[in-house]
Protein backbone atom coordinates (compact mmCIF):
# COMPACT_ATOMS: atom_id res chain seq x y z
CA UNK A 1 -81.94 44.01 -4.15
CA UNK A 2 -81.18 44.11 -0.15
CA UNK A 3 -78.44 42.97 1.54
CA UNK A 4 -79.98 39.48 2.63
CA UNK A 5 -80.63 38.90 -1.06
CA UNK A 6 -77.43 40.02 -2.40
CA UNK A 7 -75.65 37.13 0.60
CA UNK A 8 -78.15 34.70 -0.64
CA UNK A 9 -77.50 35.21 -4.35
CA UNK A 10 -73.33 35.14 -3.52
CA UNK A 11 -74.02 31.95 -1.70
CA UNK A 12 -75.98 30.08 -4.39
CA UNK A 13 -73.85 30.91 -7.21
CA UNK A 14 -70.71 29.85 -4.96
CA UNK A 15 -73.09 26.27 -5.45
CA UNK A 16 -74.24 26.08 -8.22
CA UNK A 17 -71.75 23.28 -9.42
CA UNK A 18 -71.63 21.56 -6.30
CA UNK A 19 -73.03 18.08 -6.70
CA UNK A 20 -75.79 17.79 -3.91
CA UNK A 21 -74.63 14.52 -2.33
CA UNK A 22 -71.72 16.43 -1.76
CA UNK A 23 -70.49 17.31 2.09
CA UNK A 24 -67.77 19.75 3.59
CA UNK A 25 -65.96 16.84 4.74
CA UNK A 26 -65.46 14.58 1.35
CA UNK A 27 -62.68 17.70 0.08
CA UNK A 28 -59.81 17.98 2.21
CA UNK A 29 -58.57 21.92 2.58
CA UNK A 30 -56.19 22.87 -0.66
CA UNK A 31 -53.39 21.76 1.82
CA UNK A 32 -54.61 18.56 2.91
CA UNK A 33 -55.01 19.83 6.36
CA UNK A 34 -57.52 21.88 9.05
CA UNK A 35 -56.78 25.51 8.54
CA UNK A 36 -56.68 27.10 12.19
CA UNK A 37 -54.98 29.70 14.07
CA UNK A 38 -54.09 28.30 17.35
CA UNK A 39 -50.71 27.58 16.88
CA UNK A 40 -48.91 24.64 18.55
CA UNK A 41 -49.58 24.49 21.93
CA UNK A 42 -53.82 24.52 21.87
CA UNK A 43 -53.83 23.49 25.54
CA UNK A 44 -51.76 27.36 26.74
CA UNK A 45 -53.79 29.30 24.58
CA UNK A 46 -57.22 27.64 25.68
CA UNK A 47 -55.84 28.41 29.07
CA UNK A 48 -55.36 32.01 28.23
CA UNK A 49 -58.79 32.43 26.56
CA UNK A 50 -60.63 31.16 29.36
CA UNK A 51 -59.08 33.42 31.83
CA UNK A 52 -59.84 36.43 29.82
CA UNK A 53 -63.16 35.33 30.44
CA UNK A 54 -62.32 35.36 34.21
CA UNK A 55 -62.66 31.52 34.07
CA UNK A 56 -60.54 29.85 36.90
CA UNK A 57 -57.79 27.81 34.92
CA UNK A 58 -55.72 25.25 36.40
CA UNK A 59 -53.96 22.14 34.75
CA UNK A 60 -52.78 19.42 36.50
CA UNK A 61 -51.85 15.97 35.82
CA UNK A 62 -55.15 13.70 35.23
CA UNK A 63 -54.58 11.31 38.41
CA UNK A 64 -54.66 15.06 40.40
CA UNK A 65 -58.37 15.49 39.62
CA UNK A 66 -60.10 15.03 42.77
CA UNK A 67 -57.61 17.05 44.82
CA UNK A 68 -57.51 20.20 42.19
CA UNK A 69 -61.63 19.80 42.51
CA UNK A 70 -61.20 19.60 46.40
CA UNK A 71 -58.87 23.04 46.13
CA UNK A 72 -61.71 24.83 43.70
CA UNK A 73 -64.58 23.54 46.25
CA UNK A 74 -62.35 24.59 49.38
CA UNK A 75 -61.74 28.20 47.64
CA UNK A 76 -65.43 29.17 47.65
CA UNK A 77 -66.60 27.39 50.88
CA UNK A 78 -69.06 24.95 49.19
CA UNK A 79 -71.01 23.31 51.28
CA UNK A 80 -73.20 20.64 49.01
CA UNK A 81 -71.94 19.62 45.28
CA UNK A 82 -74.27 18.14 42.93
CA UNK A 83 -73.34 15.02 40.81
CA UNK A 84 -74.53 14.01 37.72
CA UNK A 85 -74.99 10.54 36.64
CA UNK A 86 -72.15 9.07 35.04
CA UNK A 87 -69.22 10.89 36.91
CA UNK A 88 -66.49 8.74 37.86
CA UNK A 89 -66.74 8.37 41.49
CA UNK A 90 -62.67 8.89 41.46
CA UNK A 91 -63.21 12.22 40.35
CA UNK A 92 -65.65 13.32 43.74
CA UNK A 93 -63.13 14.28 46.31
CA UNK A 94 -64.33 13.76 50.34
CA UNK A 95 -64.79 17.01 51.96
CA UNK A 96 -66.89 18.71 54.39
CA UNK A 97 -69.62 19.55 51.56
CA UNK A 98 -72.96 16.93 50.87
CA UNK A 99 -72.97 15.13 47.59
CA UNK A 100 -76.32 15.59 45.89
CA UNK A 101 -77.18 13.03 43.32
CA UNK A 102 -79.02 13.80 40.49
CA UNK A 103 -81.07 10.50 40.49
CA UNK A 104 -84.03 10.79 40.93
CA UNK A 105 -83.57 14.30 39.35
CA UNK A 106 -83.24 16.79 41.77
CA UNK A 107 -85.73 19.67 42.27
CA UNK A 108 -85.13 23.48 40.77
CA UNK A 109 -85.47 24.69 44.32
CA UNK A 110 -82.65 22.00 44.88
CA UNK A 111 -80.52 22.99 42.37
CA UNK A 112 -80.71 26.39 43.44
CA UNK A 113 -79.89 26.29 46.71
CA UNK A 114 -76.65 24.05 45.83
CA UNK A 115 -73.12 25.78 46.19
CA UNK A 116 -71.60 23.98 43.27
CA UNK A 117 -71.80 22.13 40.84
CA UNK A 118 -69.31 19.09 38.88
CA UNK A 119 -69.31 17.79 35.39
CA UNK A 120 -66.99 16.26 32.51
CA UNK A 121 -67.23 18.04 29.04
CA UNK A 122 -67.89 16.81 25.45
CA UNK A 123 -65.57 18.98 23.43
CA UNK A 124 -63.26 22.26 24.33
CA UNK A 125 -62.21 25.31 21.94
CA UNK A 126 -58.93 26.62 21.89
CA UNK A 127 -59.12 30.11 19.76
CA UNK A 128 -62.12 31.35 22.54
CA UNK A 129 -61.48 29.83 25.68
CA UNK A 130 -65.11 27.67 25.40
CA UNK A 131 -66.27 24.34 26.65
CA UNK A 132 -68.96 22.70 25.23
CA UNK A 133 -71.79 20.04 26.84
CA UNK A 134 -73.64 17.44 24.91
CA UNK A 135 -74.92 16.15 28.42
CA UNK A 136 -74.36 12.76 28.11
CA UNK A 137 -72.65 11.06 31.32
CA UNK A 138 -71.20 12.51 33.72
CA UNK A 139 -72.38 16.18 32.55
CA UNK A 140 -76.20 15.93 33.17
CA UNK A 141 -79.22 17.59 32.12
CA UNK A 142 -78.81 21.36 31.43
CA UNK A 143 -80.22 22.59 34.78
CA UNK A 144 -77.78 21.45 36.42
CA UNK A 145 -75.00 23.85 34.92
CA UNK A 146 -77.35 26.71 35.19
CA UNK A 147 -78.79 27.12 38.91
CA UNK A 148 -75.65 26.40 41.20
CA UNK A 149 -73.48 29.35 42.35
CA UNK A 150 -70.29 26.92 41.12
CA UNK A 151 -69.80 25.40 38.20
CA UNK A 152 -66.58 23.12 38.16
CA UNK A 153 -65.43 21.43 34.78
CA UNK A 154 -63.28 18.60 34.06
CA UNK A 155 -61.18 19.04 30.47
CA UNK A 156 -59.17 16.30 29.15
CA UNK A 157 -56.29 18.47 27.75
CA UNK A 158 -57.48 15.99 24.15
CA UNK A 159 -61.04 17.30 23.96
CA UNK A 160 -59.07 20.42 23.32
CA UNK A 161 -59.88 21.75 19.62
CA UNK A 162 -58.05 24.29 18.36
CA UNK A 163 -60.79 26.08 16.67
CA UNK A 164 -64.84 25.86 15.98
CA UNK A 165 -65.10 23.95 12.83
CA UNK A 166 -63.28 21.36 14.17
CA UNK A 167 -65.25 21.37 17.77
CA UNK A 168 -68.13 21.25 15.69
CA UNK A 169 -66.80 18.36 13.29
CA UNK A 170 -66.38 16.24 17.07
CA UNK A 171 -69.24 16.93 18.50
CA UNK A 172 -72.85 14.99 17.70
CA UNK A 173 -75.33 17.64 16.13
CA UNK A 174 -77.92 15.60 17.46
CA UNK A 175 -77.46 15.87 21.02
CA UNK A 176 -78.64 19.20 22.86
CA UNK A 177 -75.33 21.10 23.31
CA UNK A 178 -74.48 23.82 25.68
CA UNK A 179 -71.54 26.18 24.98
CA UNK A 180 -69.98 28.16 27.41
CA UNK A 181 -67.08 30.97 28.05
CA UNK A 182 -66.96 31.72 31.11
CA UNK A 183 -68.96 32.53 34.46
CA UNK A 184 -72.34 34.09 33.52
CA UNK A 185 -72.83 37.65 33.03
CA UNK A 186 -74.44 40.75 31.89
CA UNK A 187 -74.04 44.73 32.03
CA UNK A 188 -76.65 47.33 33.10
CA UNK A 189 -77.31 50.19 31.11
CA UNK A 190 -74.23 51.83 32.96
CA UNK A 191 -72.21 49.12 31.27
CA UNK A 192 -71.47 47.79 35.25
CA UNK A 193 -70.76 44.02 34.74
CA UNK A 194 -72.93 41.84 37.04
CA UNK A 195 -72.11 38.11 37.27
CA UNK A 196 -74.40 35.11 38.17
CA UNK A 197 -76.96 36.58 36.41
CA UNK A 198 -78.17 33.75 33.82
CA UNK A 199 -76.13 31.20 35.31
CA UNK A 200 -73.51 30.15 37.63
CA UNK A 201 -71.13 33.25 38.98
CA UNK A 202 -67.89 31.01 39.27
CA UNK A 203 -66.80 28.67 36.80
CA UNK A 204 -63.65 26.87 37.70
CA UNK A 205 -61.89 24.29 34.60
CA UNK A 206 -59.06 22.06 35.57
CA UNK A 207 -57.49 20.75 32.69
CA UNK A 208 -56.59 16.95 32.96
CA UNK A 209 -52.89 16.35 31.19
CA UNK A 210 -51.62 12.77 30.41
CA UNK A 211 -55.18 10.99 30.62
């Protein structure tokens, strides 16, 4: 017997009295609540986690959001910001860069050539610093977080979870969902770390508090 079987056996004997209708959800945990290990404050350690990443992390207070994205645009000189459909315009600060609407959808050449990028979020995950996209409004089809140089997310310091499971129990498995932890990169052979590779170089989260 291999490995693979041995895990499969393991996992079917753990079963075999579970009725079949039955779902992780219907039992609470022994102690009638989520077990997780993010402590108290889930919105400082989702902070922390993204910054090890080399995420930029700022909060602010929610009615601050189009100045802090103003700041993150100023800080790497965008010049043109593509919107998805659905953002709030309150949350699209005036500035000296264009505004490129993604309607009708905008082409890859486009995308590429834009500085930056803005979206909303779905869900957040305390424990590793991750946001995750469902790409419903205001977040837009997947190219659009993947070809700009910038990549600037709005958090509402409540779509904080404190761990996966309970991401995962917010979030619709049905929609197409893109997870990230920070800016993209990759190593060479000589283990030299090389960002922008796969995906936007700079990815800048302000975390809304009081919305």
């Amino acid at each position: 017997m291999n490995s693979r079987e041995i895990v499969l056996s393991a996992v079917r004997g753990a079963l075999s009295g579970v009725p079949g209708t039955e779902r992780p959800d219907d039992l609470p945990p022994p102690d009638g609540r989520r077990a997780d290990h993010a402590g108290e404050d889930v919105v400082a350690l989702f902070a922390e986690r993204a910054a090890e990443y080399r995420a930029t992390v700022v909060r602010v207070p929610a009615s601050d959001a189009a100045a802090a994205v103003r700041r993150a645009l100023a800080r790497t000189g965008a010049r043109s910001l593509v919107v998805p459909s659905g953002l709030d315009d309150d949350l699209v600060p005036d500035g000296p860069w264009s505004l490129l609407a993604d309607v009708p959808p905008l082409t890859v050449g486009q995308l590429d050539a834009a500085d930056a990028v803005l979206t909303t979020i779905a869900a957040a995950i305390a424990v590793t610093g991750t946001v995750a996209l469902d790409h419903g409004p205001g977040q837009g089809r997947r190219a659009l977080t993947l070809l700009p140089d910038q990549h600037i997310c709005l958090v509402r310091a409540d779509q904080i979870a404190p761990d996966v499971p309970e991401a995962l129990h917010r979030l619709d498995p049905s929609r197409p969902l893109t997870l990230i932890s920070g800016p993209s990169a990759t190593s060479d052979i000589e283990l030299e770390r090389v960002e922008g590779v796969h995906g936007p170089r700079t990815l800048d989260l302000i975390v809304l508090e009081g919305a």
